[in-house]
PDB file of N, CA and C in Angstrom:
ATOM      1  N   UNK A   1       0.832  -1.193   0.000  1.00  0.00           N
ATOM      2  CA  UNK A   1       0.000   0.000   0.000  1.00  0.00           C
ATOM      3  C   UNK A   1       0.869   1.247   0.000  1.00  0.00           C
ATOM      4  N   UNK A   2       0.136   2.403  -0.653  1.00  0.00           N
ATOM      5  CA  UNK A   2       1.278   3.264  -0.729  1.00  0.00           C
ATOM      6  C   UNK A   2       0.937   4.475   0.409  1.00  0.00           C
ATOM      7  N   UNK A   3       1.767   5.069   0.743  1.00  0.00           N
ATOM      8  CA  UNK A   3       1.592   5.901   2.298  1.00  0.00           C
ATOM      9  C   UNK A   3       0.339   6.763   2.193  1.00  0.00           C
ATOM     10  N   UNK A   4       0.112   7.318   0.507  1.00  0.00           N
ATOM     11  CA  UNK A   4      -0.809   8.435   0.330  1.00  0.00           C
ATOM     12  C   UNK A   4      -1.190   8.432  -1.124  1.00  0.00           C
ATOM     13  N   UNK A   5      -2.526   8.935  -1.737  1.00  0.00           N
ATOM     14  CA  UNK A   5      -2.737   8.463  -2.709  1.00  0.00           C
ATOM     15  C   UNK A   5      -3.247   9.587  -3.057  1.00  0.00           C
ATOM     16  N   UNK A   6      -3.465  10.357  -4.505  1.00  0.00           N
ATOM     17  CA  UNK A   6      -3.770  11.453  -4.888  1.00  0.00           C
ATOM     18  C   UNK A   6      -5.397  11.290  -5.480  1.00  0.00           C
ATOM     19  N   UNK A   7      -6.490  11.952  -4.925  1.00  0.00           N
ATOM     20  CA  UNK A   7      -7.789  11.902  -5.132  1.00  0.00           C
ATOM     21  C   UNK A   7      -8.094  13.047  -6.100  1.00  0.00           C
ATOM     22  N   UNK A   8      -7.503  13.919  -6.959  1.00  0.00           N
ATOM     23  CA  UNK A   8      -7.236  15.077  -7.177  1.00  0.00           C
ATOM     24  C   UNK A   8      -8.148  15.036  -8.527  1.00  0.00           C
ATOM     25  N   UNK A   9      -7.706  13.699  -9.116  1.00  0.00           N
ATOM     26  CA  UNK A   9      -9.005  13.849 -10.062  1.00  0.00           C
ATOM     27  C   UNK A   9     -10.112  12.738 -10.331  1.00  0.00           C
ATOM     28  N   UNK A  10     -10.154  12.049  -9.195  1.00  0.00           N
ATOM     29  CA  UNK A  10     -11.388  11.543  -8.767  1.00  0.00           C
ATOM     30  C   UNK A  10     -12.599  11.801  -8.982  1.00  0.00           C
ATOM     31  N   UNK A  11     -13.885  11.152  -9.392  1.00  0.00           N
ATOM     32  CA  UNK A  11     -14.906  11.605 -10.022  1.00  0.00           C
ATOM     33  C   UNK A  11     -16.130  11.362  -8.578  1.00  0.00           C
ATOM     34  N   UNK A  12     -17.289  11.685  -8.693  1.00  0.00           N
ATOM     35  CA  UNK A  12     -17.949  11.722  -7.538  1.00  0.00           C
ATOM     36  C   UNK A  12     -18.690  10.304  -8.002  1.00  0.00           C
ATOM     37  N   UNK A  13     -19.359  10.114  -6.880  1.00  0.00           N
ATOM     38  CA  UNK A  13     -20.227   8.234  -7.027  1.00  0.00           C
ATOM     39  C   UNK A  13     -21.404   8.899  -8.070  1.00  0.00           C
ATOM     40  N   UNK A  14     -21.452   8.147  -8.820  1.00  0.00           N
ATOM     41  CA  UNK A  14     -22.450   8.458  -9.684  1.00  0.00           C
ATOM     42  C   UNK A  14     -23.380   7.554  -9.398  1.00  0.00           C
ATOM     43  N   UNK A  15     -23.713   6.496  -8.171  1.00  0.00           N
ATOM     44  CA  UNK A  15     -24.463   5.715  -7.704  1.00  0.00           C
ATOM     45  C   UNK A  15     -25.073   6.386  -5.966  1.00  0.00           C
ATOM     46  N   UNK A  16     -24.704   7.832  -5.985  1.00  0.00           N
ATOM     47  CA  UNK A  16     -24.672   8.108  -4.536  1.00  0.00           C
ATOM     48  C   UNK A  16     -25.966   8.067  -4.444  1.00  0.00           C
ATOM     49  N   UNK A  17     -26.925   8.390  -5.099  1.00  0.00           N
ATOM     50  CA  UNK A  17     -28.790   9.305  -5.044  1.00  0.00           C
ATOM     51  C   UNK A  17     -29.296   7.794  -4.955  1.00  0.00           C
ATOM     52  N   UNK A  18     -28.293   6.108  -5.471  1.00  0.00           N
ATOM     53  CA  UNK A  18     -29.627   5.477  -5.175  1.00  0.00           C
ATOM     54  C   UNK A  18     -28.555   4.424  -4.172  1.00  0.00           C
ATOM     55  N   UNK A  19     -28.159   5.308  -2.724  1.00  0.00           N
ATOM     56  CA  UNK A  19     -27.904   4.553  -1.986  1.00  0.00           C
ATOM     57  C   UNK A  19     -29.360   4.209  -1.403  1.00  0.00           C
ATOM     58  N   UNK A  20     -28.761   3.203  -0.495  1.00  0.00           N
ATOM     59  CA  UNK A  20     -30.362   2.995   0.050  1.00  0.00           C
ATOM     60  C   UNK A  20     -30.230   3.072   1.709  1.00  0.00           C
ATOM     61  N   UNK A  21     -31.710   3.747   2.337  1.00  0.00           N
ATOM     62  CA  UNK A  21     -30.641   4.149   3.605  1.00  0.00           C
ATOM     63  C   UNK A  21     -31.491   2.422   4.729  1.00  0.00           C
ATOM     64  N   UNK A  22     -30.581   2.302   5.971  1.00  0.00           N
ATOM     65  CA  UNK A  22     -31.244   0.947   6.352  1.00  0.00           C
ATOM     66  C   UNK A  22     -32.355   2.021   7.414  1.00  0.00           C
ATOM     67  N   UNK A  23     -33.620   1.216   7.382  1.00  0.00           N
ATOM     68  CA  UNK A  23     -34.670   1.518   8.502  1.00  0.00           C
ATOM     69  C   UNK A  23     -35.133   0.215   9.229  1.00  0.00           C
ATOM     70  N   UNK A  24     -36.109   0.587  10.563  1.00  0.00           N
ATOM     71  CA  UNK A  24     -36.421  -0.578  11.118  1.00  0.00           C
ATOM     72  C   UNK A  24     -38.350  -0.650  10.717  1.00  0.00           C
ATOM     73  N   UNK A  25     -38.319  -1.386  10.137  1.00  0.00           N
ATOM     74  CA  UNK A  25     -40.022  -1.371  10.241  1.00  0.00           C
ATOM     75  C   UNK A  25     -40.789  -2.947  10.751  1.00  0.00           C
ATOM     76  N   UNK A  26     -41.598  -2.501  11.343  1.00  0.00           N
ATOM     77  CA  UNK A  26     -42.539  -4.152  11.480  1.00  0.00           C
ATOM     78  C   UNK A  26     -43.563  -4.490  10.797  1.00  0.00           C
ATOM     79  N   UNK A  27     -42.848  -6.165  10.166  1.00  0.00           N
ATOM     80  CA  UNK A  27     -43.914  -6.454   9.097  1.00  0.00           C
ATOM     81  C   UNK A  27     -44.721  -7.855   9.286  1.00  0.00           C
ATOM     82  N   UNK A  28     -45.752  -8.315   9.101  1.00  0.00           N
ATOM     83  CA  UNK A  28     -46.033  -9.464   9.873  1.00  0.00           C
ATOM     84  C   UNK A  28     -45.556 -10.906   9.332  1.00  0.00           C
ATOM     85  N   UNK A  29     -45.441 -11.581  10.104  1.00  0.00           N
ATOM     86  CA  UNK A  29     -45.001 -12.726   9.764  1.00  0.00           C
ATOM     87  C   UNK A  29     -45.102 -13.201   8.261  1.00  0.00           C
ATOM     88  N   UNK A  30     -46.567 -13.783   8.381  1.00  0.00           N
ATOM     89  CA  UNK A  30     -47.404 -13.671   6.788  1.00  0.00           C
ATOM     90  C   UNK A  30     -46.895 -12.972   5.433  1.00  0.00           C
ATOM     91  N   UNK A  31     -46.620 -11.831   5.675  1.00  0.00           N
ATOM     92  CA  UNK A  31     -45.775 -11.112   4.660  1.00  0.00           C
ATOM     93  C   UNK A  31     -44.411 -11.318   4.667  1.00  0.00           C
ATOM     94  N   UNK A  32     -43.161 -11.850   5.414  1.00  0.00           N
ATOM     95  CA  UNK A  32     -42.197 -12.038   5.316  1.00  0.00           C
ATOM     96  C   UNK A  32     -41.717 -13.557   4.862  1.00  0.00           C
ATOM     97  N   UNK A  33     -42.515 -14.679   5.183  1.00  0.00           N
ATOM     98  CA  UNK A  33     -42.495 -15.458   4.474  1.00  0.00           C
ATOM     99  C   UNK A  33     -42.947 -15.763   3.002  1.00  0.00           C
ATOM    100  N   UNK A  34     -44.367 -15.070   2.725  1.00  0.00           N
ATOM    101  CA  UNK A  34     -44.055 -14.927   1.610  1.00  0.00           C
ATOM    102  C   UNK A  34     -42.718 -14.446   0.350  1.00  0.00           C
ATOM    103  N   UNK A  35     -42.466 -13.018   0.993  1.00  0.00           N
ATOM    104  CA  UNK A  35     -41.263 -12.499   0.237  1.00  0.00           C
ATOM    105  C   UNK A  35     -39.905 -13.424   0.454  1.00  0.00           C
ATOM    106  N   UNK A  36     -40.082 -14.324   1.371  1.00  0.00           N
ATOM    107  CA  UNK A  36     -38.829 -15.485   1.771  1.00  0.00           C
ATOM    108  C   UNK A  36     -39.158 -16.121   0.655  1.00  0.00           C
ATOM    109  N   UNK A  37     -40.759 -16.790   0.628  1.00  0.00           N
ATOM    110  CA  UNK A  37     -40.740 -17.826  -0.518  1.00  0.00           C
ATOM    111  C   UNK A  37     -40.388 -17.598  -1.985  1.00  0.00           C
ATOM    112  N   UNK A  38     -40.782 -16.300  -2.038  1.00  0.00           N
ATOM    113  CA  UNK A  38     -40.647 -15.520  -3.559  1.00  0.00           C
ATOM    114  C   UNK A  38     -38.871 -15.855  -3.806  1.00  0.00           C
ATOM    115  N   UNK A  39     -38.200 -15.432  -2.719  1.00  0.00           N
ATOM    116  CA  UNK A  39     -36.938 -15.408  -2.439  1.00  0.00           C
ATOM    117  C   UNK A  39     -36.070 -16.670  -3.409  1.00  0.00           C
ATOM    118  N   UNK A  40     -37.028 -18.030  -2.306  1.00  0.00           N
ATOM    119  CA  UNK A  40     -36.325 -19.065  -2.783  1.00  0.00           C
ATOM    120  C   UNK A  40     -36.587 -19.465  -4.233  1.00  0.00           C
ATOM    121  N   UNK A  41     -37.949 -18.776  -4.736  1.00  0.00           N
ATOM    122  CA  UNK A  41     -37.919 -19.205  -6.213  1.00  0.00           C
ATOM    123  C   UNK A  41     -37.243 -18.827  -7.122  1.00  0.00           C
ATOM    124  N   UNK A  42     -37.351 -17.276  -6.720  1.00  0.00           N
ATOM    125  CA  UNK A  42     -36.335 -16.059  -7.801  1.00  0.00           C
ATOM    126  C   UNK A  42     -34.867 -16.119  -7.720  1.00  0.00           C
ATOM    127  N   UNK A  43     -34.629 -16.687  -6.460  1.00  0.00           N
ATOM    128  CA  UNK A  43     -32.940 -16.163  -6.197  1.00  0.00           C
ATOM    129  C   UNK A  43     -32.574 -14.865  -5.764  1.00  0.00           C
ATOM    130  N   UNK A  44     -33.507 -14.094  -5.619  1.00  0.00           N
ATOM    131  CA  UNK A  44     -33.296 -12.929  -5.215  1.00  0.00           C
ATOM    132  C   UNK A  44     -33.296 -12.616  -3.507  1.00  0.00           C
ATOM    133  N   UNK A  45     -32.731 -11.892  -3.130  1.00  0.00           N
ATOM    134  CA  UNK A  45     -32.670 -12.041  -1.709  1.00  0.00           C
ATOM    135  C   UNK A  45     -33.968 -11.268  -0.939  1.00  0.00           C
ATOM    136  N   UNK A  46     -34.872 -11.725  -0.335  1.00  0.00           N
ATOM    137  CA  UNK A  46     -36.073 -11.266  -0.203  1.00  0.00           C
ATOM    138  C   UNK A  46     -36.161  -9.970   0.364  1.00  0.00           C
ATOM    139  N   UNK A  47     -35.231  -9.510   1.268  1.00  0.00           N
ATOM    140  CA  UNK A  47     -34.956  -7.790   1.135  1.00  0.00           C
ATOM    141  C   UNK A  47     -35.142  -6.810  -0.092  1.00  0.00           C
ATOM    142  N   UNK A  48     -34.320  -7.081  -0.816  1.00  0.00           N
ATOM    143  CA  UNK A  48     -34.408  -6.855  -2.255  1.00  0.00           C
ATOM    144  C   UNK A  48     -35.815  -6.973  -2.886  1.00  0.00           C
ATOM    145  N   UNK A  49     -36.547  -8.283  -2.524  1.00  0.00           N
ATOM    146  CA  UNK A  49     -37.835  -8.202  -3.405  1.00  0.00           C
ATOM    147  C   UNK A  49     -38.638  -7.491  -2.879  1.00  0.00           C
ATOM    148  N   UNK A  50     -38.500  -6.775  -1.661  1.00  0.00           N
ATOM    149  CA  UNK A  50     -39.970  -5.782  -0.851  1.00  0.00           C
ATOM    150  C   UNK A  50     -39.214  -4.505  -1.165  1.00  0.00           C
ATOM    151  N   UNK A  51     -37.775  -4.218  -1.746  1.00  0.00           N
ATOM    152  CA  UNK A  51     -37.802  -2.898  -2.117  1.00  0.00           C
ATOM    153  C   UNK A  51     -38.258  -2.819  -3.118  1.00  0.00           C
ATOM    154  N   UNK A  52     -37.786  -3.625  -4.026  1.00  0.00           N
ATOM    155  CA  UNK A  52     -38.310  -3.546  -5.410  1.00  0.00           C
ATOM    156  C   UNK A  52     -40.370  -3.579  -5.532  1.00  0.00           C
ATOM    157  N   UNK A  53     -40.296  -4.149  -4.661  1.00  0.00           N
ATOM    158  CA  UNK A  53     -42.225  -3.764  -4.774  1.00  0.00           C
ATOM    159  C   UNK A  53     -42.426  -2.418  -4.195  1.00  0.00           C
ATOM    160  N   UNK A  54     -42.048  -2.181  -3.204  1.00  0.00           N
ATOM    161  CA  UNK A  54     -42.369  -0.653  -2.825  1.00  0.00           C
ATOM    162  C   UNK A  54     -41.553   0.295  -3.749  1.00  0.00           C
ATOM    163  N   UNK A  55     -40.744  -0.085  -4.207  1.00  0.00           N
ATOM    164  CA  UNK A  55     -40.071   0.923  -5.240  1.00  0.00           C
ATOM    165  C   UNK A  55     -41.083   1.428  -6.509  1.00  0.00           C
ATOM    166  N   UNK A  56     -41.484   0.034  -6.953  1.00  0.00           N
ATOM    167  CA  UNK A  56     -42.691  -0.077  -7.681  1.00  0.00           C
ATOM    168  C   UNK A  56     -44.034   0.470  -7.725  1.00  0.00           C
ATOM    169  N   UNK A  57     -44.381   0.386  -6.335  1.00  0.00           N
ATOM    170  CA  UNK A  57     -45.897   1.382  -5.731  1.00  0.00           C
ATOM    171  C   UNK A  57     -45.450   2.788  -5.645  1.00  0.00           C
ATOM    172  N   UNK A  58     -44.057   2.734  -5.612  1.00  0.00           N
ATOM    173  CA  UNK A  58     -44.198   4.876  -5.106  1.00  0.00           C
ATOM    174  C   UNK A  58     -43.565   5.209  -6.532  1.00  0.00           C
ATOM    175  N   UNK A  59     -43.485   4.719  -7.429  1.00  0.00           N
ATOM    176  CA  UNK A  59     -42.782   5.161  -8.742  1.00  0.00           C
ATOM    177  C   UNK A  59     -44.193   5.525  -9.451  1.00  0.00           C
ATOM    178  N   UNK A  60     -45.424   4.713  -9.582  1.00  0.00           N
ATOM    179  CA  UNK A  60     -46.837   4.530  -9.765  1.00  0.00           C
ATOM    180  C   UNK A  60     -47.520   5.153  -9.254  1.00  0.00           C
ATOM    181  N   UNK A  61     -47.126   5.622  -7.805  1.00  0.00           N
ATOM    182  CA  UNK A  61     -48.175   6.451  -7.250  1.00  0.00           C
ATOM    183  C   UNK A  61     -49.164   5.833  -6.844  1.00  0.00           C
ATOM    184  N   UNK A  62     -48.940   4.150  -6.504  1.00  0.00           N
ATOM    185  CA  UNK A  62     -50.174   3.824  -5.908  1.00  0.00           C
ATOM    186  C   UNK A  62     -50.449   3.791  -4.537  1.00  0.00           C
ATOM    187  N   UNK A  63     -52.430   4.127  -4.653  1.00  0.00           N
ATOM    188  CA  UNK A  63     -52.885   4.259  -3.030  1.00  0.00           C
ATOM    189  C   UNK A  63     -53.460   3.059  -2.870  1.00  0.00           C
ATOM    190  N   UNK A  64     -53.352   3.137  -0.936  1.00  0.00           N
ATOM    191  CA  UNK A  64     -53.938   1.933  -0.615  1.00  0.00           C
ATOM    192  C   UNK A  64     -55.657   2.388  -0.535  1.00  0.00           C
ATOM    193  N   UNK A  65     -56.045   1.327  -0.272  1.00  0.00           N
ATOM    194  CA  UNK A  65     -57.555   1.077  -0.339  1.00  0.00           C
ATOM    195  C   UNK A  65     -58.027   0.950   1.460  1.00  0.00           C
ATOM    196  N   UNK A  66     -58.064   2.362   2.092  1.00  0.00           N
ATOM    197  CA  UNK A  66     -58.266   1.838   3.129  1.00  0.00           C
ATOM    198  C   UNK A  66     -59.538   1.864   3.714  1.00  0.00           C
ATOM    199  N   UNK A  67     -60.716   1.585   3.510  1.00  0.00           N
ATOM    200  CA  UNK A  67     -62.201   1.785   3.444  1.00  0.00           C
ATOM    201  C   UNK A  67     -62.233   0.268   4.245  1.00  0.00           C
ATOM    202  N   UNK A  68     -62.782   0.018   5.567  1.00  0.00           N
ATOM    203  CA  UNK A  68     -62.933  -0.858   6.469  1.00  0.00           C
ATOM    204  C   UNK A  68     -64.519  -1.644   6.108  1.00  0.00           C
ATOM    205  N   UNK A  69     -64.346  -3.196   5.490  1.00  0.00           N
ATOM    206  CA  UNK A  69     -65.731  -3.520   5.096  1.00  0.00           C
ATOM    207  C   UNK A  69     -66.449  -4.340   6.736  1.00  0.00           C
TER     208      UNK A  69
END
């Protein structure tokens, strides 16, 4: 390794806007196994598949339906 390294013309993250930040939320059981099962079919890591759905609903603009029958 070298003692010091010159950043001088270094470019900025051009991936910075889609870091993703971590939060804590509670989700119920029922819904986390599902996105587990989705998991094991897709290969995708089931974290990944509930961003990508909520990524999906707020890109769409969709509302929930909250009218109590």
């Amino acid at each position: 390794m070298r003692k010091e390294y010159d950043f001088s013309k270094s470019k900025k993250n051009p991936y910075l806007k889609k870091l993703k930040k971590p939060i804590t939320i509670r989700v119920d059981v029922d819904t986390i196994g599902y996105f587990k099962s989705l998991s094991d079919k897709t290969g995708i890591p089931y974290q990944n598949l509930i961003n990508l759905y909520l990524a999906e609903c707020a890109s769409k603009h969709k509302k929930i339906d909250l009218s109590w029958k």
